[in-house]
Structure formats: C-alpha cells, structure tokens
N, C-alpha and C. Protein backbone atom coordinates (compact mmCIF):
# COMPACT_ATOMS: atom_id res chain seq x y z
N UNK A 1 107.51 107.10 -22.42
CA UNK A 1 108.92 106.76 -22.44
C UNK A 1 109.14 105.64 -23.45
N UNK A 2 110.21 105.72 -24.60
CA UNK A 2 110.55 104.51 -25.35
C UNK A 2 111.90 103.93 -25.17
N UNK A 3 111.79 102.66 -25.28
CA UNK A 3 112.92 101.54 -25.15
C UNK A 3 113.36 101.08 -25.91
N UNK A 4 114.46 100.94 -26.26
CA UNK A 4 115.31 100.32 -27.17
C UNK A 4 115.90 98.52 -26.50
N UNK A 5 115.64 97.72 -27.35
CA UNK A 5 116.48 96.64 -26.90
C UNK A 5 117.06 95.95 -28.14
N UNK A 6 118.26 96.12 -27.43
CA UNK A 6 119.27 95.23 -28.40
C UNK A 6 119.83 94.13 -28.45
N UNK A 7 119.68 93.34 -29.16
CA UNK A 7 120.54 91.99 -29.21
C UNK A 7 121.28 91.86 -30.35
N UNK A 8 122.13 91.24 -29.94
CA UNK A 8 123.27 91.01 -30.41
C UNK A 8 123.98 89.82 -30.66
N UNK A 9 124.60 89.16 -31.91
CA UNK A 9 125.04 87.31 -31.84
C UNK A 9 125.98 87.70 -32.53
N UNK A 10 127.23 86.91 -32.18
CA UNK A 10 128.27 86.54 -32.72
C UNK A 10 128.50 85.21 -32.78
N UNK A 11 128.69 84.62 -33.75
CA UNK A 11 128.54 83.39 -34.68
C UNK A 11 130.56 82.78 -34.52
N UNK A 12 130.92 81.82 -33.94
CA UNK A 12 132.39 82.03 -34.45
C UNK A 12 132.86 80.97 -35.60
N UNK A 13 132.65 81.11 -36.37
CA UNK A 13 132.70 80.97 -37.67
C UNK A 13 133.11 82.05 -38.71
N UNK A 14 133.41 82.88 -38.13
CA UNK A 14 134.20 84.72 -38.86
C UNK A 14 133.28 84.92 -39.36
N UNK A 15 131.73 84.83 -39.13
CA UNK A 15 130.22 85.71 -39.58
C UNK A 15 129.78 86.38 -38.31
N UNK A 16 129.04 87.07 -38.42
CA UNK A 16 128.58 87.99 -37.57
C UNK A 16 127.89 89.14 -37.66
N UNK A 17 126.63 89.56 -36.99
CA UNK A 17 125.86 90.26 -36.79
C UNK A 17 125.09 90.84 -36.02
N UNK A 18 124.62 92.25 -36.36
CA UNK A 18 124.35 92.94 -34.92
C UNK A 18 122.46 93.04 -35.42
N UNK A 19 121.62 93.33 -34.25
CA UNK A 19 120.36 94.03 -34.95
C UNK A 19 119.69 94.54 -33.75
N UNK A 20 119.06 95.17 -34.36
CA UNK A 20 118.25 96.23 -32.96
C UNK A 20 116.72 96.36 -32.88
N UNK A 21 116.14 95.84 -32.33
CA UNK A 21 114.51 95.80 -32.16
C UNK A 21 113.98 97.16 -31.40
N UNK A 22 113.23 98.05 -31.73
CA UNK A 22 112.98 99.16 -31.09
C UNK A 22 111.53 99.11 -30.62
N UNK A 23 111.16 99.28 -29.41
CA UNK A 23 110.04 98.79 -29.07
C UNK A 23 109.81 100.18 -28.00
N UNK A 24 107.98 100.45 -28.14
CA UNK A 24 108.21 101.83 -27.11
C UNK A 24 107.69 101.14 -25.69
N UNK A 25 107.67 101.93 -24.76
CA UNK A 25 107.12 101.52 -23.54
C UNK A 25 106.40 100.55 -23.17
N UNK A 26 105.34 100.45 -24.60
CA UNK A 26 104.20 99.21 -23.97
C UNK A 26 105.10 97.61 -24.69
N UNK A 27 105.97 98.00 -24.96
CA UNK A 27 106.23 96.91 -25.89
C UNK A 27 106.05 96.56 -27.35
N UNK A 28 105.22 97.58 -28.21
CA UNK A 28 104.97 97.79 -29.49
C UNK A 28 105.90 97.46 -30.29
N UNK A 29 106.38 97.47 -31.08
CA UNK A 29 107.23 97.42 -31.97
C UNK A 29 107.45 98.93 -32.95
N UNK A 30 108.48 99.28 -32.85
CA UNK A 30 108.61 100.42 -33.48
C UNK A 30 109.27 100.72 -34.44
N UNK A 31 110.57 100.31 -34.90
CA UNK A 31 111.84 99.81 -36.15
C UNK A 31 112.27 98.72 -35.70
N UNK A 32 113.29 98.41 -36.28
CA UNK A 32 114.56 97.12 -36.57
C UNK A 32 115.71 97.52 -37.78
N UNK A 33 116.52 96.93 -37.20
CA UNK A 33 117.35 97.15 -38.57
C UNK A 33 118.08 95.72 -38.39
N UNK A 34 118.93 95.21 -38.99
CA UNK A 34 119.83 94.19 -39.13
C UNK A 34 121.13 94.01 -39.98
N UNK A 35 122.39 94.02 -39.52
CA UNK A 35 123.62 94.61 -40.42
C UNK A 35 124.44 93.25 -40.15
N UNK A 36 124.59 92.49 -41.26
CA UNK A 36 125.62 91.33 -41.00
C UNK A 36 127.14 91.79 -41.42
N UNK A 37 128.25 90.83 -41.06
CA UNK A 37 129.47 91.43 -41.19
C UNK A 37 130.56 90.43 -41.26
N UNK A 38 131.21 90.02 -42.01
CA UNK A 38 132.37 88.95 -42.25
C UNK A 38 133.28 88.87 -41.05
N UNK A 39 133.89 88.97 -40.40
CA UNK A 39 134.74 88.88 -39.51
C UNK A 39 134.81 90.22 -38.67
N UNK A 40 134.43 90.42 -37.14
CA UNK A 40 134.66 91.49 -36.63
C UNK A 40 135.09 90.69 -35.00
N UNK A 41 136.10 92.13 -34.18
CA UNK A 41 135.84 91.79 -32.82
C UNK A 41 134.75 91.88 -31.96
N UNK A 42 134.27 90.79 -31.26
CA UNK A 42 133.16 91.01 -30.53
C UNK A 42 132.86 92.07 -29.75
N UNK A 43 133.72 93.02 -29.29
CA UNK A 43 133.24 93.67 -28.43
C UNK A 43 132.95 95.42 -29.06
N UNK A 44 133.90 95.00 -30.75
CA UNK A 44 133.55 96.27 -31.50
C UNK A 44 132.22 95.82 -31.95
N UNK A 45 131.70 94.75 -32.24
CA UNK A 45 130.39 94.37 -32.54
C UNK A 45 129.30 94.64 -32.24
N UNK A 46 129.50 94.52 -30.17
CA UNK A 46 128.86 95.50 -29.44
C UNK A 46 128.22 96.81 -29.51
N UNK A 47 129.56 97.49 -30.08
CA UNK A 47 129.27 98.57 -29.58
C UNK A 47 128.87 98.98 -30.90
N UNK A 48 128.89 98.34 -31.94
CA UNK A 48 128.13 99.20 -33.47
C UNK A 48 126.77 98.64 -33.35
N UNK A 49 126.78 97.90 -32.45
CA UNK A 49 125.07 97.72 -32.25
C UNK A 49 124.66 98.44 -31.82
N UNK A 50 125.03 99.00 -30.65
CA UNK A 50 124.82 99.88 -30.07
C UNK A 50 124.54 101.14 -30.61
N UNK A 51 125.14 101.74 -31.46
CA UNK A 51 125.88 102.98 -32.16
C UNK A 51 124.72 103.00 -33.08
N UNK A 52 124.53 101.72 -33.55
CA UNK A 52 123.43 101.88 -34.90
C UNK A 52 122.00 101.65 -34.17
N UNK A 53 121.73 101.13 -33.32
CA UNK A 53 120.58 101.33 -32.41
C UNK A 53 120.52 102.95 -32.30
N UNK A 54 120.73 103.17 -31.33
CA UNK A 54 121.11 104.63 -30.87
C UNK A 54 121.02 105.83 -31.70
N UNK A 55 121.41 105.61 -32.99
CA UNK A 55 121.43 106.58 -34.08
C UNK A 55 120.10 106.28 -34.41
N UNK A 56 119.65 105.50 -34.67
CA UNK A 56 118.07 104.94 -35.50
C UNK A 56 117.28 105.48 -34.40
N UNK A 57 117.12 105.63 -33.02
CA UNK A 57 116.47 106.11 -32.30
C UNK A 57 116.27 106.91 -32.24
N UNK A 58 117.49 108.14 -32.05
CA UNK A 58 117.32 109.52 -32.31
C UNK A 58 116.46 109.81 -33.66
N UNK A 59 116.91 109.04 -34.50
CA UNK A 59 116.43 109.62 -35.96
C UNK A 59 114.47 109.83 -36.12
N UNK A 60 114.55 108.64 -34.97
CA UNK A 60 113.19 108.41 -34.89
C UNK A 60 112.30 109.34 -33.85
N UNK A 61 113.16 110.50 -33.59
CA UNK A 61 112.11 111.34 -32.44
C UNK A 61 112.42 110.95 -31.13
N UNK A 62 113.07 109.63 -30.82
CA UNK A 62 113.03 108.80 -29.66
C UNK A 62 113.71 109.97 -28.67
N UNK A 63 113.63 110.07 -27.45
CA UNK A 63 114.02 111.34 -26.48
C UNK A 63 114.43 110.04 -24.94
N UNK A 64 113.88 109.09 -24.87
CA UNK A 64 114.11 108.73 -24.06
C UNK A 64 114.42 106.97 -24.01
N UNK A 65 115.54 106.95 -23.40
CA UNK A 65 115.97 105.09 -24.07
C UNK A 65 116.60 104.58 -23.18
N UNK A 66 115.82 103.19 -22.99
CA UNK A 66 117.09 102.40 -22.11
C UNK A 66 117.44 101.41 -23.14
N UNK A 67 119.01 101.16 -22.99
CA UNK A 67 119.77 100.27 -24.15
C UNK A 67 120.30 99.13 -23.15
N UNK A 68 119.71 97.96 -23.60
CA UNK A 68 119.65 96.86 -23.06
C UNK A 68 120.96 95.77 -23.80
N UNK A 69 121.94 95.71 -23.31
CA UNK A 69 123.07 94.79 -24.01
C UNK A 69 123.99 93.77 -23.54
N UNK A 70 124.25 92.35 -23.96
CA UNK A 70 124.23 91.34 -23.75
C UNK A 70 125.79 91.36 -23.04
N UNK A 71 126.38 91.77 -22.71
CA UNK A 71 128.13 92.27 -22.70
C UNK A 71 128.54 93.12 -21.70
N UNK A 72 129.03 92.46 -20.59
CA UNK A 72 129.23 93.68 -19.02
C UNK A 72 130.41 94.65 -19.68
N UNK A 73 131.23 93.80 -20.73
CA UNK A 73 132.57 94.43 -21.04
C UNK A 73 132.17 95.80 -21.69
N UNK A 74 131.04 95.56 -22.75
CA UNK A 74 130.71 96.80 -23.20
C UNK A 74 129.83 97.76 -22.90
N UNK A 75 129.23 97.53 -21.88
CA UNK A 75 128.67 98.83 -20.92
C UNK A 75 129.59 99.16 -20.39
N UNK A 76 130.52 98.71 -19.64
CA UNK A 76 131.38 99.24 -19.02
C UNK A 76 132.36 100.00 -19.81
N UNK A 77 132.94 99.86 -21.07
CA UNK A 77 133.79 100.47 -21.98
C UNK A 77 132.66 101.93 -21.92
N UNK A 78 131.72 101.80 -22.35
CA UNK A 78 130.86 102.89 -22.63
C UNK A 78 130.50 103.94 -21.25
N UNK A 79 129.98 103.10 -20.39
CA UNK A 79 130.08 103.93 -19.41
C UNK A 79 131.16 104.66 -18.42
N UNK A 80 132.31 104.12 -18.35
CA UNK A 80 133.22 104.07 -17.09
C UNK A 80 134.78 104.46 -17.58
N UNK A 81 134.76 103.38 -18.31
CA UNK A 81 136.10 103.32 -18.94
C UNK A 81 137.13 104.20 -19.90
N UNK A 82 138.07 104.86 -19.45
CA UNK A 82 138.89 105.39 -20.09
C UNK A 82 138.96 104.87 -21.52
N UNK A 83 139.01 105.09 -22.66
CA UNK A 83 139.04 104.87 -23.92
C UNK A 83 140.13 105.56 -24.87
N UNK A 84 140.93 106.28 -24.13
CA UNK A 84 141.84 107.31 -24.80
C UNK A 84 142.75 106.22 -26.00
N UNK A 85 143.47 104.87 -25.56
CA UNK A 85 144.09 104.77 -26.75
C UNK A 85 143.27 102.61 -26.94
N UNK A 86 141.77 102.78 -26.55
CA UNK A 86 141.32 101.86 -27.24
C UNK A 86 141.17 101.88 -28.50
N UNK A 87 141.19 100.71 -29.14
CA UNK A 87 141.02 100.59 -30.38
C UNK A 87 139.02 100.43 -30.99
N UNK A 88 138.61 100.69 -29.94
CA UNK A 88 136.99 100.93 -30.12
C UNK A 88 136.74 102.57 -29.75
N UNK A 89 138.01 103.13 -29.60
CA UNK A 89 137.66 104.36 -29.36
C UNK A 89 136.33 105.56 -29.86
N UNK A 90 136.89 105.55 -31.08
CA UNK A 90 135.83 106.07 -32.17
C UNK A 90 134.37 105.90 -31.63
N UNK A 91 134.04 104.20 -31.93
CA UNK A 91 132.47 104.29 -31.55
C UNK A 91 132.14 104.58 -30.00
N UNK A 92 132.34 103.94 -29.03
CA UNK A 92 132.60 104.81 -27.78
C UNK A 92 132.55 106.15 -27.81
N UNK A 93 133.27 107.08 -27.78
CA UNK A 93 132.67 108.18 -27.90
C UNK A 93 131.87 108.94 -28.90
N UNK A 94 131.47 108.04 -30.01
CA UNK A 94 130.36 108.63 -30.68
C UNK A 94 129.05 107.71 -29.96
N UNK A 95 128.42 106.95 -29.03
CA UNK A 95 127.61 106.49 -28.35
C UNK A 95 127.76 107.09 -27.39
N UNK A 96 128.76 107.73 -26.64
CA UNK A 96 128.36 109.10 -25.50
C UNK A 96 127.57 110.20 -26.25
N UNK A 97 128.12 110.43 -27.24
CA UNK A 97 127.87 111.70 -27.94
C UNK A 97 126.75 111.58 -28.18
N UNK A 98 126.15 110.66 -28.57
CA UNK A 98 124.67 110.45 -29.22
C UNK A 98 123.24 110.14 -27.73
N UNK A 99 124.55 109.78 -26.86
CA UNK A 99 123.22 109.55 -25.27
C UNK A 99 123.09 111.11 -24.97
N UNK A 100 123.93 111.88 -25.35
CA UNK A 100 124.27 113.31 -24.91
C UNK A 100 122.79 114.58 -25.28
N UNK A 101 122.18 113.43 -26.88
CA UNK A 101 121.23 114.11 -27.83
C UNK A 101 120.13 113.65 -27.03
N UNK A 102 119.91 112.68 -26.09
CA UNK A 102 118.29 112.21 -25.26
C UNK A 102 118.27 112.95 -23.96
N UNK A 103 116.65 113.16 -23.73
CA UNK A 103 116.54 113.85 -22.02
C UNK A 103 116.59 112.41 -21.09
N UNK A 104 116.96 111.14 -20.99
CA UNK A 104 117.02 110.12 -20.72
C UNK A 104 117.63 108.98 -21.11
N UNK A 105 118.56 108.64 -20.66
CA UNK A 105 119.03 107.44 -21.13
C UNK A 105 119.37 106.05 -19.90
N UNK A 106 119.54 104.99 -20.18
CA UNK A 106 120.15 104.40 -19.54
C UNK A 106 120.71 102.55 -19.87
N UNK A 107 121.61 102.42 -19.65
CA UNK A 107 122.59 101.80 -20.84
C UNK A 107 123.08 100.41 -19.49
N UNK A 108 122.78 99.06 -19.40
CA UNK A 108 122.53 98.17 -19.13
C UNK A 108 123.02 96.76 -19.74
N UNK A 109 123.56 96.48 -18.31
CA UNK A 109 123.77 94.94 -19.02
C UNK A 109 122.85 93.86 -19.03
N UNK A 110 122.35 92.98 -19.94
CA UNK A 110 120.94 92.16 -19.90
C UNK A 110 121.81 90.45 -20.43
N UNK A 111 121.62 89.64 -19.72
CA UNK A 111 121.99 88.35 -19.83
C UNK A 111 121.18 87.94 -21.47
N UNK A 112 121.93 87.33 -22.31
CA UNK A 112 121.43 87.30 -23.66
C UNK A 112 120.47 86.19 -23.73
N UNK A 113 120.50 85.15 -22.72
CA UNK A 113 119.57 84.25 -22.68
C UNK A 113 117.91 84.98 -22.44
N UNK A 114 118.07 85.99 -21.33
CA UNK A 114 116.90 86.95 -21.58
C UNK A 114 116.23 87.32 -22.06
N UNK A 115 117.18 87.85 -23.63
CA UNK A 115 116.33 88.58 -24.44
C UNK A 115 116.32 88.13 -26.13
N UNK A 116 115.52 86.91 -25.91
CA UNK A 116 115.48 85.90 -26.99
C UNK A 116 115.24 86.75 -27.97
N UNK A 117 114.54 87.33 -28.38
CA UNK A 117 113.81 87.94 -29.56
C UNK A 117 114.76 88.66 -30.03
N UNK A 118 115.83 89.63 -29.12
CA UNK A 118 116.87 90.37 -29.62
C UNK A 118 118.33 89.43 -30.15
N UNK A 119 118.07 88.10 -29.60
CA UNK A 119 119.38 87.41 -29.78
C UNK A 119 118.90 86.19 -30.86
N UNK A 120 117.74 85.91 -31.19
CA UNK A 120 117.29 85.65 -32.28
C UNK A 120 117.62 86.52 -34.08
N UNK A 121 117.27 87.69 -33.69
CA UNK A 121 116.88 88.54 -34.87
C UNK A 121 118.14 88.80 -35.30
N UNK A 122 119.30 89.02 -34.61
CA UNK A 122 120.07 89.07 -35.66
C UNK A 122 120.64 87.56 -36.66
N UNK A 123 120.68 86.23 -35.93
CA UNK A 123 121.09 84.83 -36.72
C UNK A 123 120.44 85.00 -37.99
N UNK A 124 119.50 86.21 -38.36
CA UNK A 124 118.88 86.15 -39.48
C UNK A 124 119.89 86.61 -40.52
N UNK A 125 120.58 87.71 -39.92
CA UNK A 125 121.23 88.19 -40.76
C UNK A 125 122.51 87.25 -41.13
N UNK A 126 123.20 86.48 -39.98
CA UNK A 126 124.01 85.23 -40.69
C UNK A 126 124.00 84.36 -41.87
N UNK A 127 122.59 84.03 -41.62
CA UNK A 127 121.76 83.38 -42.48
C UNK A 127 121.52 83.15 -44.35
C-alpha cells in the first residue's frame, strides 16, 4: 500500500505554496514536487495541493493513497460538501474524479504541526 502526504504553507505576505512528499508504506520516499504562487485563497491552495499530489500519484502507478491534509475545511469541501456554485468547484470535482482512478483511497485531516517535513518543504518554494 502507498501513501501520499501532503503539506501545505501559506505565507501571508501574498506568497504561497503548495508541495507534496510521496512516500510508500514503509516510509521511503518516492516523488515531490513543489509549485509556488503569488497570491492565492487558502483553501483553493488546499485543494491544488491536493489535485497536484493526487495527479502525480496516479501518474506514478500509485493504486492506493491516503491524502493527509492540514485543513478540516478542505476535506470536508472534498468529501461532503455540496460544491455546485463554489468557487473551488472545478478542482473539487476533479480530486473526486481522480480518487475515482485508485482501488483505495482515503482523504484526512492531519494537524500541520504533525507533519513537519510536509509543512517544511513547501517554505522552500517561498523562498
């Protein structure tokens, strides 16, 4: 089984960046990516972390993922929540669409103090 964990920092200073550490079961290290961005809403920030995690996973063979993310607001947009005239609509249902492509998923909220390494790696991209 492989795991995805994501962290995520928003800087408020109108910089900002998402990045995704992909690690399989034992903890290995498997990709990363890192995408910085001039001014965005935090919770669309979220979810293109998400989106770009998620896509890099599939790409990678990955079949089975838990997505670990710092934001109750945006698991919940993703999982639960009506989205018909959000303005995160778009990625939202292209992150269903893409859990739709794994025999496993499961999509989690993780306190960001937690997951240093994921809430580290992106300040790089601020940087």
């Amino acid at each position: 089984m492989n795991f995805v964990f994501i962290g995520i920092w928003l800087l408020m200073i109108g910089a900002a960046a998402c990045g995704d550490i992909i690690r399989d079961c034992n903890g290995r290290f498997q990709a990363c990516f890192l995408v910085s961005i001039l001014v965005f809403v935090r919770l669309h920030l979220l979810n293109f972390g998400v989106h770009l995690g998620l896509n890099l996973s599939i790409s990678l063979g990955i079949s089975h993922l838990s997505i670990e993310v710092d934001s109750m607001a945006a698991v919940n947009m993703c999982l639960n929540d009506d989205v018909t005239w959000h303005s995160a609509r778009a990625l939202v249902l292209a992150i269903r669409e893409g859990c739709m492509k794994l025999n496993s998923w499961d999509l989690y909220h993780e306190f960001g103090e937690a997951n240093t390494c994921g809430t580290a790696w992106p300040l790089m991209g601020i940087a």
